[in-house]
Protein backbone atom coordinates (compact mmCIF):
# COMPACT_ATOMS: atom_id res chain seq x y z
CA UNK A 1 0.00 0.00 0.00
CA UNK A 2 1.32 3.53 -0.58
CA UNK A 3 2.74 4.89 2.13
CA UNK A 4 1.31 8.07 3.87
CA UNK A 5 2.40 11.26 3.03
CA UNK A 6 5.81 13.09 4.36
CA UNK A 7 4.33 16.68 4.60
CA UNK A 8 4.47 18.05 8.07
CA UNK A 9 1.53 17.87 9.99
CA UNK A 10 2.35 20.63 12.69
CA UNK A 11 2.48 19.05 15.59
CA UNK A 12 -0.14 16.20 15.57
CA UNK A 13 2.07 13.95 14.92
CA UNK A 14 4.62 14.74 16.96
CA UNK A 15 2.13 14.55 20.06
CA UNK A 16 0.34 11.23 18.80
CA UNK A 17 3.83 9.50 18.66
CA UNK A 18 5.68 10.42 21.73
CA UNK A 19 6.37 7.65 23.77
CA UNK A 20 3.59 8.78 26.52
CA UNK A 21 1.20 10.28 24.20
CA UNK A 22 -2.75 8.76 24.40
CA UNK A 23 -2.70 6.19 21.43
CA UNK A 24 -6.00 4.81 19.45
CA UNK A 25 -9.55 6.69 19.74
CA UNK A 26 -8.04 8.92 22.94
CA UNK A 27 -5.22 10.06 20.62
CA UNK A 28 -7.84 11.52 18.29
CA UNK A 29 -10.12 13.50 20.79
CA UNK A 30 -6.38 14.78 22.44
CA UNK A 31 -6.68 16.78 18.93
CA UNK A 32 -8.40 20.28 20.17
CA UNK A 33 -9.93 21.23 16.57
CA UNK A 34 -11.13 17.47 16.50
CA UNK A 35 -13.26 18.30 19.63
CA UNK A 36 -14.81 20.80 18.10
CA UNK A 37 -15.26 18.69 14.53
CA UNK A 38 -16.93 16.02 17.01
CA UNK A 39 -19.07 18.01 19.13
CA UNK A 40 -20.27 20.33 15.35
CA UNK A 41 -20.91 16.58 13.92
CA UNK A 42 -22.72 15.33 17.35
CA UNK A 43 -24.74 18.28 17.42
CA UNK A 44 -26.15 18.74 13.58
CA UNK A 45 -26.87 15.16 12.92
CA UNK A 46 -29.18 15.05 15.60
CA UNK A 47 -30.71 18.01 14.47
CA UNK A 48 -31.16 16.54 11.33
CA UNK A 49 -32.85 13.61 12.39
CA UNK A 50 -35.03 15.09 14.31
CA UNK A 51 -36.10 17.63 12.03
CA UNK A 52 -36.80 14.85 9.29
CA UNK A 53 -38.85 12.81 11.75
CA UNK A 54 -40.58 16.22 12.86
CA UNK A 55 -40.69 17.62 8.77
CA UNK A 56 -42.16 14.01 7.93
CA UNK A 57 -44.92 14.28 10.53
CA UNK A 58 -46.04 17.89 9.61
CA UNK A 59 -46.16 17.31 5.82
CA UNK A 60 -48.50 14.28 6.64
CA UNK A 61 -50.71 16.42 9.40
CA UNK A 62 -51.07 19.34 6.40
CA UNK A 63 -51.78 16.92 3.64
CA UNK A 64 -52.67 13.54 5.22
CA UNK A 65 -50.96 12.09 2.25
CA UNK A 66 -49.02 9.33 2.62
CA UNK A 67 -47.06 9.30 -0.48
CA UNK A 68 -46.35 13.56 0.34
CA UNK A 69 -44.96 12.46 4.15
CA UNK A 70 -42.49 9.38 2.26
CA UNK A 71 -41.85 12.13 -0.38
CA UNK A 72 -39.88 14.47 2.71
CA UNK A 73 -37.61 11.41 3.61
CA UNK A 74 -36.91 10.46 -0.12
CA UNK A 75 -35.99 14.49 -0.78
CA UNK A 76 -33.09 13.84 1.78
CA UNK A 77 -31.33 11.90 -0.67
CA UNK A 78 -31.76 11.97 -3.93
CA UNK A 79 -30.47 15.89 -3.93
CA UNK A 80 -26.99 14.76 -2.80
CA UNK A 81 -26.22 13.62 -6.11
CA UNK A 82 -26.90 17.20 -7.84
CA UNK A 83 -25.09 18.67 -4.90
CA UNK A 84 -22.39 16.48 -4.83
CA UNK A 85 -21.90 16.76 -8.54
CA UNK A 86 -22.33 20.53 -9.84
CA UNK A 87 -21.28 22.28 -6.05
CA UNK A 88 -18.24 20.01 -5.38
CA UNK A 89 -15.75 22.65 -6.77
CA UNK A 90 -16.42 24.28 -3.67
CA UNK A 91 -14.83 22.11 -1.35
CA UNK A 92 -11.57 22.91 -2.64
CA UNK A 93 -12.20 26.84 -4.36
CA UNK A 94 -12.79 28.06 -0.78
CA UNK A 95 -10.93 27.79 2.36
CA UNK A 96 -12.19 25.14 4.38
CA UNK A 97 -13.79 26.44 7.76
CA UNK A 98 -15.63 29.08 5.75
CA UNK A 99 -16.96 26.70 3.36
CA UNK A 100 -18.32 24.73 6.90
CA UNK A 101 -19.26 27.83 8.40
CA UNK A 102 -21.20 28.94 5.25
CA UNK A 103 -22.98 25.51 4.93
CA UNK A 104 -24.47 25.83 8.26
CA UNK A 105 -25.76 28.78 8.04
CA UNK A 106 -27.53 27.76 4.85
CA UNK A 107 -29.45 24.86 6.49
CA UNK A 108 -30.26 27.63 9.47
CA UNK A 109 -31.83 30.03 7.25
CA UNK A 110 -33.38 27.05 5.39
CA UNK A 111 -34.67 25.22 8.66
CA UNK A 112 -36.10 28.71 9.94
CA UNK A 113 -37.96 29.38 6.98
CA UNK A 114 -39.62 26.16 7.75
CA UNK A 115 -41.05 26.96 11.08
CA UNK A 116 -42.99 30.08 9.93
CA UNK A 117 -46.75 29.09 10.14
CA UNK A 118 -47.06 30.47 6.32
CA UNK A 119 -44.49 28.15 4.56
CA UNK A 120 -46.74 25.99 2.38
CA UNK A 121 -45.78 22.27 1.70
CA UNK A 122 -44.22 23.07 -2.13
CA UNK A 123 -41.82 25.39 0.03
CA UNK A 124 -41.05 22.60 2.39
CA UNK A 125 -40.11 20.29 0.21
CA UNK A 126 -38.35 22.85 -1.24
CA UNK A 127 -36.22 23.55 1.42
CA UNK A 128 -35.66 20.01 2.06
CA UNK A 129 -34.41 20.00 -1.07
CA UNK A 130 -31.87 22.93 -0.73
CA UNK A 131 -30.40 21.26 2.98
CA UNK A 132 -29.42 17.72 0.96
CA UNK A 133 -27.73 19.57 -1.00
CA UNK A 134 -25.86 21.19 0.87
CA UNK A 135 -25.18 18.55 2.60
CA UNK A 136 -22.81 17.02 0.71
CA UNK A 137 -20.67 19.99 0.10
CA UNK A 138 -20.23 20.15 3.76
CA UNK A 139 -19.67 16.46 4.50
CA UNK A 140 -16.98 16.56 1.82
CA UNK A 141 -15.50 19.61 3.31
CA UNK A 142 -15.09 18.40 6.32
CA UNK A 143 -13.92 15.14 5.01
CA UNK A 144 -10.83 16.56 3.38
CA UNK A 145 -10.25 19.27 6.43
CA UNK A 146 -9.86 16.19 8.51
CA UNK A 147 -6.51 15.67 6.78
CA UNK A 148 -5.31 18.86 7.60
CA UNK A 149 -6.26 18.61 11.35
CA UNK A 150 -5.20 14.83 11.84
CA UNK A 151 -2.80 14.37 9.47
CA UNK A 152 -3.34 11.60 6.30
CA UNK A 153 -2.58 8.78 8.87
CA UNK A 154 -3.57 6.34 11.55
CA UNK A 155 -5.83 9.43 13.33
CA UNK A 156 -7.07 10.66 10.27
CA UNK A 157 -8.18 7.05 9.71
CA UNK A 158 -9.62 6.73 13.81
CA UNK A 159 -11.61 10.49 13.45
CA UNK A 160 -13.62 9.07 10.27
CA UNK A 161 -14.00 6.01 12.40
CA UNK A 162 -15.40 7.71 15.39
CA UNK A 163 -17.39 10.30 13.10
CA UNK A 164 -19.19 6.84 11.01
CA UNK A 165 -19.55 5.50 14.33
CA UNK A 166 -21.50 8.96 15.84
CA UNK A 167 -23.60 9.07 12.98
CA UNK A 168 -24.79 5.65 13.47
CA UNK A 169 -25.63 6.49 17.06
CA UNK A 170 -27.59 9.42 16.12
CA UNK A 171 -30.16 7.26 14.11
CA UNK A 172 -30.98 5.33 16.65
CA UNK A 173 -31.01 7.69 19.28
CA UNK A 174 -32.58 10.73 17.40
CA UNK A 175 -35.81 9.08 16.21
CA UNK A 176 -36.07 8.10 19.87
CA UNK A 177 -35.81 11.86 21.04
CA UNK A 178 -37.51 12.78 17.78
CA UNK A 179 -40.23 10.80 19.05
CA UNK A 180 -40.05 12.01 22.76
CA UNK A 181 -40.26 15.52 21.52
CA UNK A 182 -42.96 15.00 19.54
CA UNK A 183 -45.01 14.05 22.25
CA UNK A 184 -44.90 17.23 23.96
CA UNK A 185 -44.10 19.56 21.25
CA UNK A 186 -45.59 20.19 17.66
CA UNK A 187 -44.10 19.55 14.68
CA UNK A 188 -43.05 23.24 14.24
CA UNK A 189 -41.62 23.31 17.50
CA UNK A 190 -39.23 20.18 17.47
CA UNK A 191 -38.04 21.52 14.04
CA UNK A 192 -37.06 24.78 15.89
CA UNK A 193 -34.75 22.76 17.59
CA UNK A 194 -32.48 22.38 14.37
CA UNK A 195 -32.04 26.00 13.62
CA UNK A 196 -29.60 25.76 17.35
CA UNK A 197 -28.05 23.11 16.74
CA UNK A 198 -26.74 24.00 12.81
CA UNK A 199 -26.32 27.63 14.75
CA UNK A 200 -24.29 26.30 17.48
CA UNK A 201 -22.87 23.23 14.59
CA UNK A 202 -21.39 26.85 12.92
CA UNK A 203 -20.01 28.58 16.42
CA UNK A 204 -18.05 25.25 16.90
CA UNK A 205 -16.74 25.42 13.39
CA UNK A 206 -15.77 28.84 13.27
CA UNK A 207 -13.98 29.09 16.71
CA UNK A 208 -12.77 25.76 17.19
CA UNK A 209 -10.64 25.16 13.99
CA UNK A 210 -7.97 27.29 12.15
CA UNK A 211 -8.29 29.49 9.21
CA UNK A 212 -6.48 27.28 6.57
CA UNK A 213 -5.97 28.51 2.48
CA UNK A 214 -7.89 26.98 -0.19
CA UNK A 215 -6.58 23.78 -1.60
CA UNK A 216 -7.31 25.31 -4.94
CA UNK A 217 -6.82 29.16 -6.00
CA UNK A 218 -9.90 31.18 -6.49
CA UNK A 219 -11.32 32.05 -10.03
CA UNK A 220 -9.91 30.19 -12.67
CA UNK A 221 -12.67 27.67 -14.61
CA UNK A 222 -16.15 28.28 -13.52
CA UNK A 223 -17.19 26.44 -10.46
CA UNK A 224 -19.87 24.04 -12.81
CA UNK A 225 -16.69 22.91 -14.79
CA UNK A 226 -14.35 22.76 -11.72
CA UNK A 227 -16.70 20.64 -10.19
CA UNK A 228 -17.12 18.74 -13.11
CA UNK A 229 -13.74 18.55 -14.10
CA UNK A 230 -12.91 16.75 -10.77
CA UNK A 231 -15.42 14.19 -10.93
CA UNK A 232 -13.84 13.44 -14.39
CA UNK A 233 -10.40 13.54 -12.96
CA UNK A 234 -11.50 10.89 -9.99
CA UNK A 235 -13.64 8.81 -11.88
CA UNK A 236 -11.25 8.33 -14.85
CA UNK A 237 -8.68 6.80 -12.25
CA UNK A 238 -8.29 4.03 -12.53
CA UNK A 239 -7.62 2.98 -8.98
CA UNK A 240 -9.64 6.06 -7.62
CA UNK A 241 -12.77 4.88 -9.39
CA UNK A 242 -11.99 1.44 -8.27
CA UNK A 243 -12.00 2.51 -4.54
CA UNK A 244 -14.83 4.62 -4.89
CA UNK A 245 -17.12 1.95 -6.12
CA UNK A 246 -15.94 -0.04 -3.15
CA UNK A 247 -17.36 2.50 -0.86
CA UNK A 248 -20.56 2.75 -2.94
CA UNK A 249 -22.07 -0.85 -4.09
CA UNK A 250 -21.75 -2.21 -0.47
CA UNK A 251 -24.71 0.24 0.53
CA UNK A 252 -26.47 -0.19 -2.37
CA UNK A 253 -27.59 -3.58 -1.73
CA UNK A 254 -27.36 -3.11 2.39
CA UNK A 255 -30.21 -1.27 2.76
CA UNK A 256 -32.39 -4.07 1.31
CA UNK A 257 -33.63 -5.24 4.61
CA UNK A 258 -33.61 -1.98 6.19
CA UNK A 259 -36.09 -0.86 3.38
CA UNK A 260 -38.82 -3.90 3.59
CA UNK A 261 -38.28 -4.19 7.43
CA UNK A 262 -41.67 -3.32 8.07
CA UNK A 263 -43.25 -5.67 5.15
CA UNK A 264 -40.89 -8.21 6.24
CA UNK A 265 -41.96 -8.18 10.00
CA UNK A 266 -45.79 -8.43 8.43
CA UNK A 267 -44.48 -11.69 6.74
CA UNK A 268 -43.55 -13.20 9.85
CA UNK A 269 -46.01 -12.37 11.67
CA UNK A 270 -44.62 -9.96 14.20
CA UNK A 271 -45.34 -6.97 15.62
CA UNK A 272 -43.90 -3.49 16.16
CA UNK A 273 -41.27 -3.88 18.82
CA UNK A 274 -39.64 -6.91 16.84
CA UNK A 275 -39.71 -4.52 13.57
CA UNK A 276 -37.67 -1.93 16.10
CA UNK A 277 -35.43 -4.79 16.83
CA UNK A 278 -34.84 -5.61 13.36
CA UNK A 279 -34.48 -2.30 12.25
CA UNK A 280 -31.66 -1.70 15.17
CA UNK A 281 -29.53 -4.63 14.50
CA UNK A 282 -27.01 -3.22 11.55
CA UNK A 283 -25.97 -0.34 13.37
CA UNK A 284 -25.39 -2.35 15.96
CA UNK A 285 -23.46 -4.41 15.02
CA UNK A 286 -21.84 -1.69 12.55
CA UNK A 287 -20.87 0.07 15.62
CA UNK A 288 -19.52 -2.77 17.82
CA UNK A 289 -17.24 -3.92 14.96
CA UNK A 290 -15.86 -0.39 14.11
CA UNK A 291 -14.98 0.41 17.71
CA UNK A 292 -13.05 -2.79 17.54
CA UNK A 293 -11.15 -2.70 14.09
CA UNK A 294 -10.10 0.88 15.54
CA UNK A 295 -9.11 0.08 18.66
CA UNK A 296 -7.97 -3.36 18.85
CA UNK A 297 -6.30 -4.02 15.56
CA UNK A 298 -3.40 -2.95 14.31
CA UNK A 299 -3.32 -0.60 10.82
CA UNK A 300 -1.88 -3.20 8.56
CA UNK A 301 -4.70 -5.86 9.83
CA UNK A 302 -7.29 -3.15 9.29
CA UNK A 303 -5.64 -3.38 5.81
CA UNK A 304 -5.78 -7.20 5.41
CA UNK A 305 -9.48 -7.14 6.54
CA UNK A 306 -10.51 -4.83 3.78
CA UNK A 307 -11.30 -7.37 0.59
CA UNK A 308 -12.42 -10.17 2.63
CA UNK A 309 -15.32 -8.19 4.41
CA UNK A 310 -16.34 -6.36 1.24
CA UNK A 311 -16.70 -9.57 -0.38
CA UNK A 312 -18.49 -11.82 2.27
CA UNK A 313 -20.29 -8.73 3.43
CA UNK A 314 -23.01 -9.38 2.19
CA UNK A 315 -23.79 -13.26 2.33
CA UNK A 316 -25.29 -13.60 5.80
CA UNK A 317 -28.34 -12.10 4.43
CA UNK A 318 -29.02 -14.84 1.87
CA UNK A 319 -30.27 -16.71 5.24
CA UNK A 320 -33.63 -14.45 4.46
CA UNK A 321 -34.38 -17.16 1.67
CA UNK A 322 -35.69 -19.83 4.57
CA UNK A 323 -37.99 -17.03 5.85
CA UNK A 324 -35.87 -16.45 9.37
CA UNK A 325 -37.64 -15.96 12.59
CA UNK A 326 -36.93 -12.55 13.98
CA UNK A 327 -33.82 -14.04 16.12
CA UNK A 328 -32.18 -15.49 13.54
CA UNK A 329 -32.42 -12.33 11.03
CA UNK A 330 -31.35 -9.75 13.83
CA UNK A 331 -28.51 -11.87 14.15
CA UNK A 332 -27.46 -12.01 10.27
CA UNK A 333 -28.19 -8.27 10.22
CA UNK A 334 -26.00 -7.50 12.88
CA UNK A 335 -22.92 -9.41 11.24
CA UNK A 336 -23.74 -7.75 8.03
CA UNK A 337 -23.21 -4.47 9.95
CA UNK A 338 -20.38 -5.92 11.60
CA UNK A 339 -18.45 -6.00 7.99
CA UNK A 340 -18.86 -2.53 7.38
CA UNK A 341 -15.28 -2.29 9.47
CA UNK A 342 -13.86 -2.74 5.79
CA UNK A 343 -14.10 1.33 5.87
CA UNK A 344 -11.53 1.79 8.24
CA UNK A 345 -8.76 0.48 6.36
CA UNK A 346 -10.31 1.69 2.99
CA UNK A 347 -10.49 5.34 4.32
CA UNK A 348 -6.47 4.99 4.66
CA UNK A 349 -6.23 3.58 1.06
CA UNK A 350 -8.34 6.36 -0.38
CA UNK A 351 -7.01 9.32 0.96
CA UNK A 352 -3.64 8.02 -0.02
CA UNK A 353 -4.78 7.60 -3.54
CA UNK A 354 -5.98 10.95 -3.91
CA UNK A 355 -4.21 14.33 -5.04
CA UNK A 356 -4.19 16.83 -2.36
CA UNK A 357 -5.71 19.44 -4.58
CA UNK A 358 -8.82 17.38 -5.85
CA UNK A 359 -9.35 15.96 -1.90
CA UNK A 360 -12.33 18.03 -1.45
CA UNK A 361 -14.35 17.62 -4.61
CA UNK A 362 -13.13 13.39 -4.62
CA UNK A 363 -14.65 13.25 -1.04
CA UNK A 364 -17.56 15.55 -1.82
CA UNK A 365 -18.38 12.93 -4.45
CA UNK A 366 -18.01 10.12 -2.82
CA UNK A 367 -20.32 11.26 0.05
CA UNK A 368 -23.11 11.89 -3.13
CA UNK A 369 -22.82 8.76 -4.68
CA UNK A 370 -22.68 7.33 -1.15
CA UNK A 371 -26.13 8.48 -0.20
CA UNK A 372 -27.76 8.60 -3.68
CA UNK A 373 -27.22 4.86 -4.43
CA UNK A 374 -28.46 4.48 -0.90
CA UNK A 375 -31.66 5.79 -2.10
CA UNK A 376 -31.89 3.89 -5.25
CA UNK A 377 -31.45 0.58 -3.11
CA UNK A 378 -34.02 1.51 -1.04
CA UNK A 379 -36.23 2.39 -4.36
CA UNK A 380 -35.64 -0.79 -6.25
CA UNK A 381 -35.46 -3.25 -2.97
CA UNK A 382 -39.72 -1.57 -2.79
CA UNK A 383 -39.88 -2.28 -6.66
CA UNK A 384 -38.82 -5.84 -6.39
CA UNK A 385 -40.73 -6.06 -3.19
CA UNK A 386 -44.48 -5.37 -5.68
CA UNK A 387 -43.19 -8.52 -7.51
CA UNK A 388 -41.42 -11.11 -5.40
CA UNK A 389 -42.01 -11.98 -1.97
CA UNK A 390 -39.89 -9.68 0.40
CA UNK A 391 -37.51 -12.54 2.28
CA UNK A 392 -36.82 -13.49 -1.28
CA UNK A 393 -36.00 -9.99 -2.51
CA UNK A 394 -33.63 -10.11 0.98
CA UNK A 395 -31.75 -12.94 -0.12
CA UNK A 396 -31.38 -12.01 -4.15
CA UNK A 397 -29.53 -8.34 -2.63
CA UNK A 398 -27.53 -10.66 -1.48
CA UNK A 399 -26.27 -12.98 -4.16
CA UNK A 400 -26.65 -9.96 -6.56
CA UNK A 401 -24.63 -7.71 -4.66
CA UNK A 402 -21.86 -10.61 -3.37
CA UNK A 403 -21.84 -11.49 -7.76
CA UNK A 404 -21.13 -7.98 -8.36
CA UNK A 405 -18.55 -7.19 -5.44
CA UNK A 406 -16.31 -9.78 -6.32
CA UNK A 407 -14.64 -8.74 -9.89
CA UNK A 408 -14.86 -5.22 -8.10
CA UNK A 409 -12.32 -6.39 -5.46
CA UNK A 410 -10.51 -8.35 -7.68
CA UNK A 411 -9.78 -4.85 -9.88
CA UNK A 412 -9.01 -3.36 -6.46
CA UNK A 413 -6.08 -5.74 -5.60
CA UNK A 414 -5.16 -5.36 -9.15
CA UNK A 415 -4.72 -1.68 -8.93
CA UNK A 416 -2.52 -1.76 -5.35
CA UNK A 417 0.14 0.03 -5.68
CA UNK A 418 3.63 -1.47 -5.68
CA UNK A 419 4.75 -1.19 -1.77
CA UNK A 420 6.63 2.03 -1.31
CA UNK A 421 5.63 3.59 -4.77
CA UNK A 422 3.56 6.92 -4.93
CA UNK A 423 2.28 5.79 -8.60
CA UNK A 424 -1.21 4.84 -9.55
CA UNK A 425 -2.87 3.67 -12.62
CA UNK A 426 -4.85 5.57 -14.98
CA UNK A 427 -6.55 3.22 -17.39
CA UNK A 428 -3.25 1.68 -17.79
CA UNK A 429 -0.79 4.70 -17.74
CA UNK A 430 1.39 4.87 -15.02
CA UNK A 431 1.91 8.38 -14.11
CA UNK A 432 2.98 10.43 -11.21
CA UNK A 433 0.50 11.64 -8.15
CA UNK A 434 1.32 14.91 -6.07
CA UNK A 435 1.69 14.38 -2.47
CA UNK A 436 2.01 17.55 -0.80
C-alpha cells in the first residue's frame, strides 16, 4: 500500500507519537480542533434527524398524504447527487472552515424558513431539497479538512472512524428523542430545535478550527466545470474509481432489509417492537465492529481485513431465503453491519490515492454517490418487493450484490500500488501523483 504522506503535519504527529502520548480513539479527541469537529458533527446530525422525523410528521398532518410524508424522507437523498456533482468545486475553491461555516448557516436560514406558520408544503419540500444539497458539500468539506487537522494517517483514519460511528448512534437515538419531543411539542416546535443546533454546529466550526488557504486558488474555470472537471479527474482513475465503487455498491444492496423491514416483520407475523429490533440490529453491530477494528487491531490488519469483508459482506443475508424468525435475522443483520469495518482500512487507502488538490471535490463525491445509491437501493429493494415476496427480494440483494462485489475487489487488488511507490494507474498509464 502507498505509504502516507511526508508533509508536516504541525504538531499532531509529533504529540500522537511520543512515547507517553494517548494512542488509538483517545489520541484523536487529544486533537483540540477534533473536539470541536466532534461536538459540530454530534450536534447537527441530531438536528437533522429530528427535524426529518418532525418535517415528515407535519407534511402528513397538512396533507394527510401518505405518499407527500415518504416524499420528505426520499428528498433527503436523492439531492446529494446534484449537490455532490455541480457544487463540489467548492470544497476545494474556498478555504475550508468558511466553506463549513457557510454551509451551516444555509441549512439555518433554510430550517427557519420552515417553522414560519405560512411556509406551504411546495416550500417545504423545497427547502428540504436545498439542505441535501448542501449537505454534501459540507460532509466533503469536512472530510478533506480532517486531513489537515489529523494528518493523512492512523488518526485521520480513527476520526472518520469515530465520526461513522456517531452518525450511526444518532439514528438510533434521534428518532427516539424525535419521538419524545414530539409528544410534547408540535411539529413546528421540534423543528425549531435544528435552527440551534446548525447555529451552534457553525459557532463550533468557526472558533474551534484554524483558518487554513484553499486547496485550490480562487477564479480560474467556472465552479460548474471545476466541479465537473474533478469528478472526471477521480472517476477516470483508474484505482480512484476502483475505490470509490468499493465505498458505494456495499450500501447499495445493504439497505435491502432496512427498506422492507416493516413488510418483512408483516411476513412473519410480528409486531412493532420486533420490527424496532430488526431495524436496530445493523448499526449495531456496525458500531460494535468499528470500535473494535479501531481500537484493537493494528493498521496493517485493518488493511488485510478490507477485501475479505467487502466480499463476504453481504452473504449472511441470503439466510432471508428460509424465511428467518426474527432471532435469527437480527442476528445475520448485525454481522452484516459488523463488515462494514472494511471502511476503516479503505479510508487509509483512499485518501492516499488521492491528489491533495482534488481531496475536497473526490470526497464531496463520494459522500453523493454514497447516499444517492443508498436511495436507489431503497427504491428498487420496494420495486422488487411489488413482484417477489420480500424474504426473497432479501436474499437475491444478497447474491446480486456478493456477484457484483467480487470482480470489483478483484480490480481493487489489481490496482494496489507497488509497496513504497507513490504511482497509480490511470486506465493503464502509469503516471505520477502529487503528495504535498
Amino acid at each position: 500500500m502507498p505509504s502516507n504522506s511526508t508533509r508536516p503535519q504541525g504538531t499532531v504527529h509529533a504529540t500522537a507519537d511520543a512515547p507517553s502520548a494517548p494512542r488509538g480513539y483517545r489520541a484523536v479527541f487529544a486533537v483540540r480542533e477534533f473536539r470541536a469537529v466532534f461536538a459540530a458533527h454530534l450536534l447537527s446530525l441530531l438536528g437533522v434527524v429530528v427535524s426529518e422525523l418532525a418535517l415528515t410528521v407535519l407534511v402528513y398532518d397538512l396533507t394527510s398524504s401518505p405518499l407527500l410524508s415518504a416524499l420528505t424522507f426520499a428528498l433527503g437523498m436523492l439531492p446529494y447527487l446534484v449537490g455532490g456533482t455541480l457544487l463540489a468545486g467548492i470544497a476545494d475553491r474556498y478555504p475550508a472552515r468558511r466553506v463549513l461555516v457557510t454551509c451551516d448557516l444555509v441549512c439555518a436560514v433554510c430550517v427557519a424558513v420552515m417553522v414560519l406558520p405560512g411556509t406551504p408544503v411546495a416550500g417545504l419540500l423545497v427547502l428540504r431539497c436545498l439542505v441535501a444539497a448542501v449537505s454534501p458539500v459540507f460532509t466533503g468539506t469536512r472530510m478533506a479538512a480532517l486531513t489537515d487537522i489529523l494528518g493523512e494517517g492512523e488518526l485521520f483514519v480513527l476520526g472518520r472512524s469515530l465520526l461513522r460511528i456517531i452518525s450511526q448512534g444518532s439514528l438510533l437515538a434521534g428518532f427516539g428523542v424525535g419521538g419524545v419531543l414530539l409528544t410534547v411539542l408540535p411539529p413546528r416546535g421540534a423543528i425549531t430545535i435544528t435552527v440551534a443546533t446548525f447555529l451552534c454546529s457553525a459557532a463550533l466550526l468557526r472558533l474551534g478550527t484554524r483558518d487554513r488557504p484553499a486547496r485550490a486558488r480562487e477564479g480560474g474555470a467556472g465552479l460548474l466545470r471545476e466541479s465537473l472537471s474533478g469528478a472526471r479527474l477521480v472517476l477516470g482513475h483508474r484505482r480512484l474509481r476502483a475505490l470509490m465503487l468499493l465505498f458505494w455498491l456495499p450500501p447499495l444492496f445493504v439497505v435491502a432489509p432496512e427498506a422492507v423491514a416493516a413488510p418483512y416483520a408483516d411476513e412473519i407475523g410480528v409486531g412493532p417492537a420486533a420490527l424496532g429490533l430488526l431495524m436496530c440490529a445493523m448499526p449495531v453491530g456496525h458500531i460494535a465492529a468499528e470500535l473494535y477494528a479501531g481500537s484493537a487491531l493494528r493498521p496493517r490488519t485493518r488493511e488485510r481485513i478490507v477485501l475479505p469483508l467487502a466480499a463476504a459482506g453481504l452473504l449472511p443475508l441470503a439466510v432471508y431465503a428460509l424465511t428467518p424468525g426474527v432471532a435469527a435475522a437480527a442476528a445475520a443483520l448485525v454481522v452484516v453491519g459488523a463488515s462494514s469495518a472494511y471502511n476503516i482500512g479503505l479510508d487509509q487507502w483512499f485518501v492516499a490515492a488521492v491528489p491533495e488538490e482534488l481531496r475536497g471535490r473526490a470526497m464531496t463525491l463520494l459522500t453523493a454517490g454514497l447516499m444517492t445509491l443508498q436511495g436507489v437501493g431503497m427504491a428498487l429493494t420496494g420495486l422488487a418487493a411489488e413482484f417477489f415476496p420480500v424474504h426473497q427480494v432479501v436474499a437475491g440483494a444478497a447474491v446480486l450484490g456478493t456477484l457484483c462485489l467480487l470482480p470489483l475487489v478483484a480490480e481493487v487488488r489489481r490496482t494496489a500500488p507497488v509497496a513504497g511507490s507513490r504511482t497509480e494507474v490511470r486506465d493503464g498509464e502509469d503516471r505520477q501523483v502529487p503528495h504535498g
